[in-house]
PDB file of N, CA and C in Angstrom:
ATOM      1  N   UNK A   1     112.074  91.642 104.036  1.00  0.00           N
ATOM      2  CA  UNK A   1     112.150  90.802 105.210  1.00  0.00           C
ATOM      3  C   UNK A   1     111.991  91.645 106.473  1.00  0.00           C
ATOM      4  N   UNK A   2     112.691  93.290 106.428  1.00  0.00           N
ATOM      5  CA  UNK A   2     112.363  93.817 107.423  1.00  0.00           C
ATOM      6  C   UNK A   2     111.224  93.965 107.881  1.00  0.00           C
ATOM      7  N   UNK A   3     110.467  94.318 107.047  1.00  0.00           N
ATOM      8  CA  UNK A   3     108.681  94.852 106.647  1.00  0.00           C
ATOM      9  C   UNK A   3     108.195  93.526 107.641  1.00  0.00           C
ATOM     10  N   UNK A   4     108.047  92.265 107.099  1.00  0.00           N
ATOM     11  CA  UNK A   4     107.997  91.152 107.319  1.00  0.00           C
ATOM     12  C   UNK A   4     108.137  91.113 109.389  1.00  0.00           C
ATOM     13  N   UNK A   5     109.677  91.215 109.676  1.00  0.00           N
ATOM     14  CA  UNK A   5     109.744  91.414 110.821  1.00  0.00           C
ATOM     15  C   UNK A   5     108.994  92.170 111.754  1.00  0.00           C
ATOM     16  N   UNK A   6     108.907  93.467 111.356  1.00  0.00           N
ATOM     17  CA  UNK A   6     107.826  94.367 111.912  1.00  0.00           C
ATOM     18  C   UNK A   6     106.566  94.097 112.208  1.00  0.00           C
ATOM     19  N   UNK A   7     106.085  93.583 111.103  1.00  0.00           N
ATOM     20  CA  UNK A   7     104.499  93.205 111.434  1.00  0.00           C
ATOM     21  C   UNK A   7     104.334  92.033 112.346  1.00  0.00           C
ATOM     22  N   UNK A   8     105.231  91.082 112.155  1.00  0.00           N
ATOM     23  CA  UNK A   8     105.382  89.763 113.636  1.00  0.00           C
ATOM     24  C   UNK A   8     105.157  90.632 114.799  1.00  0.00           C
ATOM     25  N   UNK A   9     106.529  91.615 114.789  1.00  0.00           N
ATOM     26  CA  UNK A   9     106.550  92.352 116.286  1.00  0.00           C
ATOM     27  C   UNK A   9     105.420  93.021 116.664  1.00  0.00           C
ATOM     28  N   UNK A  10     105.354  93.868 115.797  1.00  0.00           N
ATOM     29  CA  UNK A  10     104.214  95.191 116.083  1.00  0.00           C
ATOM     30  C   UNK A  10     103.094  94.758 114.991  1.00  0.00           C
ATOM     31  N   UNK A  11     101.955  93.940 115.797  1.00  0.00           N
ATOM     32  CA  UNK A  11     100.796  93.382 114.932  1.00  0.00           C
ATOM     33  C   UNK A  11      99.748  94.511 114.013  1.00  0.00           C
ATOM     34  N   UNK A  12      99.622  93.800 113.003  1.00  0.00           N
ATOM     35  CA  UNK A  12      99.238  94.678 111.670  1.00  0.00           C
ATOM     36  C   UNK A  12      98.065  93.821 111.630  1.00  0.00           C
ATOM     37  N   UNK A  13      97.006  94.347 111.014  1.00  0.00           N
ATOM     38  CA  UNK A  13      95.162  93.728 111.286  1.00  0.00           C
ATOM     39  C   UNK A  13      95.204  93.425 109.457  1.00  0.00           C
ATOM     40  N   UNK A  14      96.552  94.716 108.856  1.00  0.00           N
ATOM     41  CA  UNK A  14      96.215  94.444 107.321  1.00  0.00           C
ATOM     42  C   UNK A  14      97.318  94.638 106.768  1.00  0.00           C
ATOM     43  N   UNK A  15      98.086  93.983 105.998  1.00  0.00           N
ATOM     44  CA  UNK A  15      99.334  93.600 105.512  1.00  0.00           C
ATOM     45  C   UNK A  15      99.480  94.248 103.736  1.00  0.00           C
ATOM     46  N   UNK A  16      99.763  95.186 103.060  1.00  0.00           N
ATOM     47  CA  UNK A  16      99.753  94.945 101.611  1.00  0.00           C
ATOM     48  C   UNK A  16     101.644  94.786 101.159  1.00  0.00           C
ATOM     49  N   UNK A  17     101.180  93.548 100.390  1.00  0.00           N
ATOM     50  CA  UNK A  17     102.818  93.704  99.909  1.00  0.00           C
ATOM     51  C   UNK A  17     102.743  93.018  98.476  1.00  0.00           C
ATOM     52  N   UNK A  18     104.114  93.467  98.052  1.00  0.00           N
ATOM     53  CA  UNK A  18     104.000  93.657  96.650  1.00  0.00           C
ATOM     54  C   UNK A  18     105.368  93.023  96.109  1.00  0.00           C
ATOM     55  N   UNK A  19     105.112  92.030  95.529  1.00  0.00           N
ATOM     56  CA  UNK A  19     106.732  91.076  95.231  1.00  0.00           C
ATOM     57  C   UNK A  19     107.498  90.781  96.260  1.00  0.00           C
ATOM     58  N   UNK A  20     107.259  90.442  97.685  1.00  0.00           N
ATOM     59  CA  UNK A  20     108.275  89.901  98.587  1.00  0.00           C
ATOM     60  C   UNK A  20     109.122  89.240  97.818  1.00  0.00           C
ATOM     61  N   UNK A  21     109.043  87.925  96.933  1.00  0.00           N
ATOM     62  CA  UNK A  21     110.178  87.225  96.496  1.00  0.00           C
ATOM     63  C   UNK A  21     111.111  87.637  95.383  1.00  0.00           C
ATOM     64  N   UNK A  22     110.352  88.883  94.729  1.00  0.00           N
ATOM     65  CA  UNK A  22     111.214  88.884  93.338  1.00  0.00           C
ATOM     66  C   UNK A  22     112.831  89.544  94.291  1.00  0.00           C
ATOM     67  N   UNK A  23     113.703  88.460  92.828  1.00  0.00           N
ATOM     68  CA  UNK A  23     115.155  88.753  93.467  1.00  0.00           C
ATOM     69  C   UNK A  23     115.470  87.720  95.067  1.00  0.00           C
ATOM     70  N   UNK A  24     115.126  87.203  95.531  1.00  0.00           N
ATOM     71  CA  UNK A  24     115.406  86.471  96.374  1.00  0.00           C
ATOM     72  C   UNK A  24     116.075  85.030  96.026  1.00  0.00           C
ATOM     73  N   UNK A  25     116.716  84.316  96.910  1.00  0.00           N
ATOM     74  CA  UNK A  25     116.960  82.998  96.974  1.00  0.00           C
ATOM     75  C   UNK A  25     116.009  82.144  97.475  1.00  0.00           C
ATOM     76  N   UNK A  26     116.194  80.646  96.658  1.00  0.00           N
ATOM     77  CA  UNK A  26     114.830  80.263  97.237  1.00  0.00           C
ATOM     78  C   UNK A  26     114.766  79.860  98.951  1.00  0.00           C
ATOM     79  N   UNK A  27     116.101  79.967  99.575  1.00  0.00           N
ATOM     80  CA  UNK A  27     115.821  79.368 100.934  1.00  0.00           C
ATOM     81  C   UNK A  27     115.897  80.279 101.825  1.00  0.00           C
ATOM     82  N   UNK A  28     115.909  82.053 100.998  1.00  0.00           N
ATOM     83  CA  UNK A  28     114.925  82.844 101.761  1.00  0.00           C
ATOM     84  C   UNK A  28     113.330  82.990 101.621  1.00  0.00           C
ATOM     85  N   UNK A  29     113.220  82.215 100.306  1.00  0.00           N
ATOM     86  CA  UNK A  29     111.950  82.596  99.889  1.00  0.00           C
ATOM     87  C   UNK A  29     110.918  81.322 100.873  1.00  0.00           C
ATOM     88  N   UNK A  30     111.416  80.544 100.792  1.00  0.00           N
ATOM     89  CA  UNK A  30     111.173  79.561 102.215  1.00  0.00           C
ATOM     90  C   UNK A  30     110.975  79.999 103.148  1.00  0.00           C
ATOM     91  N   UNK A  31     111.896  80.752 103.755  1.00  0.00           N
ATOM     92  CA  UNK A  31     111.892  81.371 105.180  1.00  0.00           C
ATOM     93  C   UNK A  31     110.770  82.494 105.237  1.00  0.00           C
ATOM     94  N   UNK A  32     110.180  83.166 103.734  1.00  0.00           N
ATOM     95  CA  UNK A  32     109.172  84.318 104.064  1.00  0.00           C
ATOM     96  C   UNK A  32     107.823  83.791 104.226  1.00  0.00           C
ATOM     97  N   UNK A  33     108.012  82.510 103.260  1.00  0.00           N
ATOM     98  CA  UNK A  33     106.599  81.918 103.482  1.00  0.00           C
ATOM     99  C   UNK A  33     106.174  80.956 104.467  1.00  0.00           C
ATOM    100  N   UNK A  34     107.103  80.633 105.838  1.00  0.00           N
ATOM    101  CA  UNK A  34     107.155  80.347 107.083  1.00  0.00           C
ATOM    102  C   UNK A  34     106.935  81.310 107.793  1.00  0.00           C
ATOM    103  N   UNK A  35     107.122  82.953 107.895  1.00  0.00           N
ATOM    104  CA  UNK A  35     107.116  83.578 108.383  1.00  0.00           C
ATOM    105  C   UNK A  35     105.361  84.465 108.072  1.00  0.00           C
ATOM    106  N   UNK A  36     105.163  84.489 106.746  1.00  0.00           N
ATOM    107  CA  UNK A  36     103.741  84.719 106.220  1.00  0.00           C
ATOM    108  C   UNK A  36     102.576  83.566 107.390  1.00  0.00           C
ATOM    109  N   UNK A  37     102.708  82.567 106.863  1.00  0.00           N
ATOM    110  CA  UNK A  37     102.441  81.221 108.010  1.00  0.00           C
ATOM    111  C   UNK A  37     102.055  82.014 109.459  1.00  0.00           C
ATOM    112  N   UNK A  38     103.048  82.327 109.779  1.00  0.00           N
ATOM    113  CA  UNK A  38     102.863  82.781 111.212  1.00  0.00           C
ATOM    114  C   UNK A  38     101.551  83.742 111.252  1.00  0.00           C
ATOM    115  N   UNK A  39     102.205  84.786 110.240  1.00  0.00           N
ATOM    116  CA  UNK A  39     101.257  86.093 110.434  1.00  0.00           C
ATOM    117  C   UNK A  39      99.364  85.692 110.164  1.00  0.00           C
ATOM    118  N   UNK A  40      99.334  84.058 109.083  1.00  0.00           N
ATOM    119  CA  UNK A  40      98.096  83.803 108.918  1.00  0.00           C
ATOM    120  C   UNK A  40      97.655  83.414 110.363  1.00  0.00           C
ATOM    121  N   UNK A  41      98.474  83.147 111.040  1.00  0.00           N
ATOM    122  CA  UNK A  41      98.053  81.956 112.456  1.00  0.00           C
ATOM    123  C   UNK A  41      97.370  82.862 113.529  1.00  0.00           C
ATOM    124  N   UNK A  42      98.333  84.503 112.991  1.00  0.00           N
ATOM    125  CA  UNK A  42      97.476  85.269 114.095  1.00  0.00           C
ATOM    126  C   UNK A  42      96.428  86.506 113.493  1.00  0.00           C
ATOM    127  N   UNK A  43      95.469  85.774 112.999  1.00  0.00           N
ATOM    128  CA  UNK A  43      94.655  86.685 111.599  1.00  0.00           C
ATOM    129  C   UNK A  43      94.913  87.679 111.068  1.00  0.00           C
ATOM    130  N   UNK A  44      95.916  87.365 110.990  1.00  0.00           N
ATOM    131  CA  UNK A  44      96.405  89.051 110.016  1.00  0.00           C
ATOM    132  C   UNK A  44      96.002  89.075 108.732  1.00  0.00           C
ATOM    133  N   UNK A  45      95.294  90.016 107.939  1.00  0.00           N
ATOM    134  CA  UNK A  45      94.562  89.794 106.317  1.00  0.00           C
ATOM    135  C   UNK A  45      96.281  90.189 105.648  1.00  0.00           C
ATOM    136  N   UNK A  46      96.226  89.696 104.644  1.00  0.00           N
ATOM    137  CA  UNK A  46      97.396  89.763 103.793  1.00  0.00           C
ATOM    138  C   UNK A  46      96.993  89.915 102.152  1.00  0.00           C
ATOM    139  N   UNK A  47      96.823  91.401 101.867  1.00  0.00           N
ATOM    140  CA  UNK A  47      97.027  91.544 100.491  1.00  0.00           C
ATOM    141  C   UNK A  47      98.161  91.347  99.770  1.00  0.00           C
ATOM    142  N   UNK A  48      98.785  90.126  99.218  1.00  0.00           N
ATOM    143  CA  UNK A  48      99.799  89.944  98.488  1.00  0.00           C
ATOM    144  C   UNK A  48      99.384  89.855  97.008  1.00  0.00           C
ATOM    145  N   UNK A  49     100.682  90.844  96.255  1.00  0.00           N
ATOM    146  CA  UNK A  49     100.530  90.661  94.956  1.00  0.00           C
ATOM    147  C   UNK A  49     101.716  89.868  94.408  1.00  0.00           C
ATOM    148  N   UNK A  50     101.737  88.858  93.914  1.00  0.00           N
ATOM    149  CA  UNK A  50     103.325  87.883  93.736  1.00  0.00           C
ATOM    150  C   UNK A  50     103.092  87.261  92.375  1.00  0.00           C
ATOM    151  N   UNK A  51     103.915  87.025  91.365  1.00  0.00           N
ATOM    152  CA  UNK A  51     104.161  86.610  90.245  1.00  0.00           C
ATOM    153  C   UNK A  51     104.614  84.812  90.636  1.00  0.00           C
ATOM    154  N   UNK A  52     104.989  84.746  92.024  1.00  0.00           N
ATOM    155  CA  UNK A  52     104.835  83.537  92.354  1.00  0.00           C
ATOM    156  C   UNK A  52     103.993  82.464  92.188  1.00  0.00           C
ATOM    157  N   UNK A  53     103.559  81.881  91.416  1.00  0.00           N
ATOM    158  CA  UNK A  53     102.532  81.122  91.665  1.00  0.00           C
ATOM    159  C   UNK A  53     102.493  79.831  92.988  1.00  0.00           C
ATOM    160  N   UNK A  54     103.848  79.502  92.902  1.00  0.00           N
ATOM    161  CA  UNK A  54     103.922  78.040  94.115  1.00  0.00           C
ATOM    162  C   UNK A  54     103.708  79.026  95.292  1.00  0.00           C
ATOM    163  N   UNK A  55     104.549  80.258  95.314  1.00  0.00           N
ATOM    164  CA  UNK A  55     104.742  81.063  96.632  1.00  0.00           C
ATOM    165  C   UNK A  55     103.284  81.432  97.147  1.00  0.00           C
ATOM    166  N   UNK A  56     102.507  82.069  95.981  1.00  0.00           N
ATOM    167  CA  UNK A  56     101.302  82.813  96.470  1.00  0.00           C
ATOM    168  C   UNK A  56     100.523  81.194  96.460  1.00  0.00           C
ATOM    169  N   UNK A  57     100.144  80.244  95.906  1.00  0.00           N
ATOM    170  CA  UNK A  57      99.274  79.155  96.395  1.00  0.00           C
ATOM    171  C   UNK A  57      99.592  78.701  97.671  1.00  0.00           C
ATOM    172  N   UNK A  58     101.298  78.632  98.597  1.00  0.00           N
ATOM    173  CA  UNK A  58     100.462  78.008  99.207  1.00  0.00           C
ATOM    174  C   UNK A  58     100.594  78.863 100.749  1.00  0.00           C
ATOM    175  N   UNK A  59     100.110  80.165 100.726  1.00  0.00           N
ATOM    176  CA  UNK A  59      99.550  80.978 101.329  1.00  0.00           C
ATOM    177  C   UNK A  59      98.270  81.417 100.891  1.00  0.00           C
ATOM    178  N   UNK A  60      97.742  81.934  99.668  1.00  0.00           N
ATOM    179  CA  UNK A  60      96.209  82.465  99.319  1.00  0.00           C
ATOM    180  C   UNK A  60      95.347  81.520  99.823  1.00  0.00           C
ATOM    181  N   UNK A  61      94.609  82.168 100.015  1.00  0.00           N
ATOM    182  CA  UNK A  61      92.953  81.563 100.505  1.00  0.00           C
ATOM    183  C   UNK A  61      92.084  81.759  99.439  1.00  0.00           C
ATOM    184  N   UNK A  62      92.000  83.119  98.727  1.00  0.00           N
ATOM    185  CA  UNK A  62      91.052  83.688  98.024  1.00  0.00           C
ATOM    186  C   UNK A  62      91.987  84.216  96.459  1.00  0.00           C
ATOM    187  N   UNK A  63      92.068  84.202  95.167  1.00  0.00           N
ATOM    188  CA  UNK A  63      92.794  84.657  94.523  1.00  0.00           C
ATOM    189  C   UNK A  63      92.119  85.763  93.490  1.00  0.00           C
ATOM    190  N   UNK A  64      92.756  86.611  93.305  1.00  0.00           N
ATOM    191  CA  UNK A  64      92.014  87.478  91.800  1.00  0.00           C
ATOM    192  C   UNK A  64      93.609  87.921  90.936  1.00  0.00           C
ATOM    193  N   UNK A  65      93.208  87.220  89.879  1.00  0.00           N
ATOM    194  CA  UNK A  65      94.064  87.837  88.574  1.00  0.00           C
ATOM    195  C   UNK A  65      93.717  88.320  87.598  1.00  0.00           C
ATOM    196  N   UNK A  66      95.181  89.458  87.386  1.00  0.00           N
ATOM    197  CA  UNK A  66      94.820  90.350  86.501  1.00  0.00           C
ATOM    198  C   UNK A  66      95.442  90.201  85.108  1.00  0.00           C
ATOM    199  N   UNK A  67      95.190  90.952  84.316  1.00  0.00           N
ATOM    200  CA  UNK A  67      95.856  91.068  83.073  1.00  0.00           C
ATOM    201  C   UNK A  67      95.631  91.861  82.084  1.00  0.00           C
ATOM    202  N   UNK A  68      96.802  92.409  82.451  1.00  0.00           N
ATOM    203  CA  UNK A  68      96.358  94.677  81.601  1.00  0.00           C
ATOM    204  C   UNK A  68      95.701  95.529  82.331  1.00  0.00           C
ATOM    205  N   UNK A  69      96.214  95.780  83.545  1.00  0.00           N
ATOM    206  CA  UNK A  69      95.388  95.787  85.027  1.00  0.00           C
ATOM    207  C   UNK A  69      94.174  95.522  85.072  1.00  0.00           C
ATOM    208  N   UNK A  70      93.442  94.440  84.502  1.00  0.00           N
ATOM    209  CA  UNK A  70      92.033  94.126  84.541  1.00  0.00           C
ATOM    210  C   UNK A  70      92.041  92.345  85.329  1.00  0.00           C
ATOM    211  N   UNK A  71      91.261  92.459  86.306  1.00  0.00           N
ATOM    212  CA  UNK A  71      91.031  91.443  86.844  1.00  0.00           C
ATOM    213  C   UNK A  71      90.005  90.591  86.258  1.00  0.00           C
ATOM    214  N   UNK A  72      90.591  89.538  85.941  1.00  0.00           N
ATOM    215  CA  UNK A  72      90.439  88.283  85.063  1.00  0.00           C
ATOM    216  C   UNK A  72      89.443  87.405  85.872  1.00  0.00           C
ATOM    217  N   UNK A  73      89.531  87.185  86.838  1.00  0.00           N
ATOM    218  CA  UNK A  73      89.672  85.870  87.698  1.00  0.00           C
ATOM    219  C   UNK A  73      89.464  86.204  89.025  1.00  0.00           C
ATOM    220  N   UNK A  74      88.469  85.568  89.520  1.00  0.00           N
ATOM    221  CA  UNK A  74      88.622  85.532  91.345  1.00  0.00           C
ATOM    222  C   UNK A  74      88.146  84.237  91.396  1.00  0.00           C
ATOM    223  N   UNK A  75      88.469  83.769  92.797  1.00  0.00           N
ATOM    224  CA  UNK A  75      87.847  82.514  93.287  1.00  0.00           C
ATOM    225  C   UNK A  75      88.862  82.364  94.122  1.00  0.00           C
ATOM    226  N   UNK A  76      89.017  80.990  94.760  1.00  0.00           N
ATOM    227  CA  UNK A  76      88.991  80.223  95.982  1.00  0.00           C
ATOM    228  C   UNK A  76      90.442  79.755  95.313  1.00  0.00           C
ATOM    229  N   UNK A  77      91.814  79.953  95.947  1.00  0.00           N
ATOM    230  CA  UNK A  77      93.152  79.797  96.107  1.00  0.00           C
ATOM    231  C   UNK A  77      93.578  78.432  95.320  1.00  0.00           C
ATOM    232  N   UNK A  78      92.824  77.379  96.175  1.00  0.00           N
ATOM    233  CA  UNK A  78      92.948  76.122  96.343  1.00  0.00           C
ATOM    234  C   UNK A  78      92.059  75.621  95.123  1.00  0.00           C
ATOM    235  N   UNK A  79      91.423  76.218  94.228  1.00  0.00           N
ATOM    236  CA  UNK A  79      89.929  75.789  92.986  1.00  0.00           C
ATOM    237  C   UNK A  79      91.309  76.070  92.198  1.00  0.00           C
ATOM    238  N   UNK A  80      91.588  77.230  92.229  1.00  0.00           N
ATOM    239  CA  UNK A  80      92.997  77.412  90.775  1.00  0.00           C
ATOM    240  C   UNK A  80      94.017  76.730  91.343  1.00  0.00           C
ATOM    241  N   UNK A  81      94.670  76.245  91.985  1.00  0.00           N
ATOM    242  CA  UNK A  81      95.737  75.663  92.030  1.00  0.00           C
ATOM    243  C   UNK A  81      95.807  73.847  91.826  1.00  0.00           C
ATOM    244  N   UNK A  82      94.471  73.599  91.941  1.00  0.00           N
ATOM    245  CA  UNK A  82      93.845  72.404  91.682  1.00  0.00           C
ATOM    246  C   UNK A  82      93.446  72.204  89.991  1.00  0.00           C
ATOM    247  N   UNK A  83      93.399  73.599  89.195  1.00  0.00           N
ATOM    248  CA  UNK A  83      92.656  73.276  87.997  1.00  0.00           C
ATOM    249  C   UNK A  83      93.693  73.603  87.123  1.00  0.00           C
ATOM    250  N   UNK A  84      94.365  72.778  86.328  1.00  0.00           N
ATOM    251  CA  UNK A  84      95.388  72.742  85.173  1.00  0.00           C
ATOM    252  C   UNK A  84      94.666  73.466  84.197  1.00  0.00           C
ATOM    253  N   UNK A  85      93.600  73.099  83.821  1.00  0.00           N
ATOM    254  CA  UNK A  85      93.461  73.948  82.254  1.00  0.00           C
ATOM    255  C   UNK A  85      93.108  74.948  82.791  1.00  0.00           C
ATOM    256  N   UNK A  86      92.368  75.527  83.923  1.00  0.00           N
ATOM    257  CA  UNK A  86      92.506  76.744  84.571  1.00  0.00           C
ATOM    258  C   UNK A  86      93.463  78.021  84.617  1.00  0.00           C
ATOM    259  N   UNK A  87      94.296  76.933  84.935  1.00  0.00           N
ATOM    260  CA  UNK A  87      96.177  78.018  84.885  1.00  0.00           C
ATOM    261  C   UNK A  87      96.680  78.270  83.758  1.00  0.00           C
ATOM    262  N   UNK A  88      96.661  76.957  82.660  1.00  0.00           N
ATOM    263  CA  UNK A  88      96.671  77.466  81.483  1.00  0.00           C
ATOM    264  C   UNK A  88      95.884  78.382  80.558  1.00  0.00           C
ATOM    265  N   UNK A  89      94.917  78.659  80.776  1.00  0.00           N
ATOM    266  CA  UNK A  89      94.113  79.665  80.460  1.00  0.00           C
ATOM    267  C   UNK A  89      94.531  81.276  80.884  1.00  0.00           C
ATOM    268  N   UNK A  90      94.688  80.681  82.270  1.00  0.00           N
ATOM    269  CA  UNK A  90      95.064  82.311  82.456  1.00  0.00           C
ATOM    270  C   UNK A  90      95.611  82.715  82.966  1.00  0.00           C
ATOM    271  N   UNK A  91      96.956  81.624  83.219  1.00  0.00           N
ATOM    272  CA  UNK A  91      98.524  82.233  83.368  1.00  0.00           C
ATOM    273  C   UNK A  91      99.585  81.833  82.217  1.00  0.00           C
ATOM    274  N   UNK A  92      98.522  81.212  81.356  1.00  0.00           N
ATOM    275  CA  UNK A  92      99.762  80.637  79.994  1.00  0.00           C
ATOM    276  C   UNK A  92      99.945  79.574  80.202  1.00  0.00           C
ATOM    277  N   UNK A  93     100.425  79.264  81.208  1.00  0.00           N
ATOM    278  CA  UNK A  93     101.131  77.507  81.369  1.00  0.00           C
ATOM    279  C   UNK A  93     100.477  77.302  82.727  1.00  0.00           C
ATOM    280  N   UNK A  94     101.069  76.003  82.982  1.00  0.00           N
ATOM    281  CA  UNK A  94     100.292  74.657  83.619  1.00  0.00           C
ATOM    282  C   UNK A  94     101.539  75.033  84.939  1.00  0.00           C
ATOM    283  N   UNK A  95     101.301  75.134  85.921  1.00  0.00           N
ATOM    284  CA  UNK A  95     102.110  75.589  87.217  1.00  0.00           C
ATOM    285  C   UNK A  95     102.327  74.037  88.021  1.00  0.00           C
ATOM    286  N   UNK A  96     101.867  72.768  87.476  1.00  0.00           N
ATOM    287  CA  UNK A  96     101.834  71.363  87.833  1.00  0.00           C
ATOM    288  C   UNK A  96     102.861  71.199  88.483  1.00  0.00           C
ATOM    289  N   UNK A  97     103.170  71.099  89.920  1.00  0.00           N
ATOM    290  CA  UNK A  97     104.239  70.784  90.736  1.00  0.00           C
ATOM    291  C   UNK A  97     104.409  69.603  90.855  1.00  0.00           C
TER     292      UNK A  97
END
């Protein structure tokens, strides 16, 4: 969250972060992805890597997954979060909110 704070204050052009939510509560995990929000509003690029799936959909624009550090998958945020047998394919299960 500090990390998070910093880059609001002191603007960052390129963001990499890596599990913001693991270990969190969800009504901080709320509060990071209001705060992510912001940082999209003022073009900041954001390499996030998150096991999240609700968290990282509904911030990604662009997605690539991996598996056995081999990237599986790229495309458009909103194409996988829209495609059920998609997710099941190649996250195991169906992420259907």
């Amino acid at each position: 969250m500090l990390a998070v704070a910093r880059a609001i204050i002191e603007p960052r052009e390129l963001l990499l972060i890596d599990e913001p939510t693991k270990g969190l509560a969800p009504a901080i995990v709320n509060h990071m992805r209001d705060a992510f929000l912001q940082l999209k509003q003022t073009r900041t690029t954001i390499l996030l890597v998150e096991q999240n799936f609700n968290f990282a959909s509904s911030l990604g624009d662009s997605v690539a997954v991996m598996d056995s550090g081999r990237i599986v998958y790229t495309g458009s945020m909103a194409e996988l979060a829209a495609d059920l047998a998609l997710q099941t394919r190649l996250l195991g299960l169906s992420l259907e909110q």
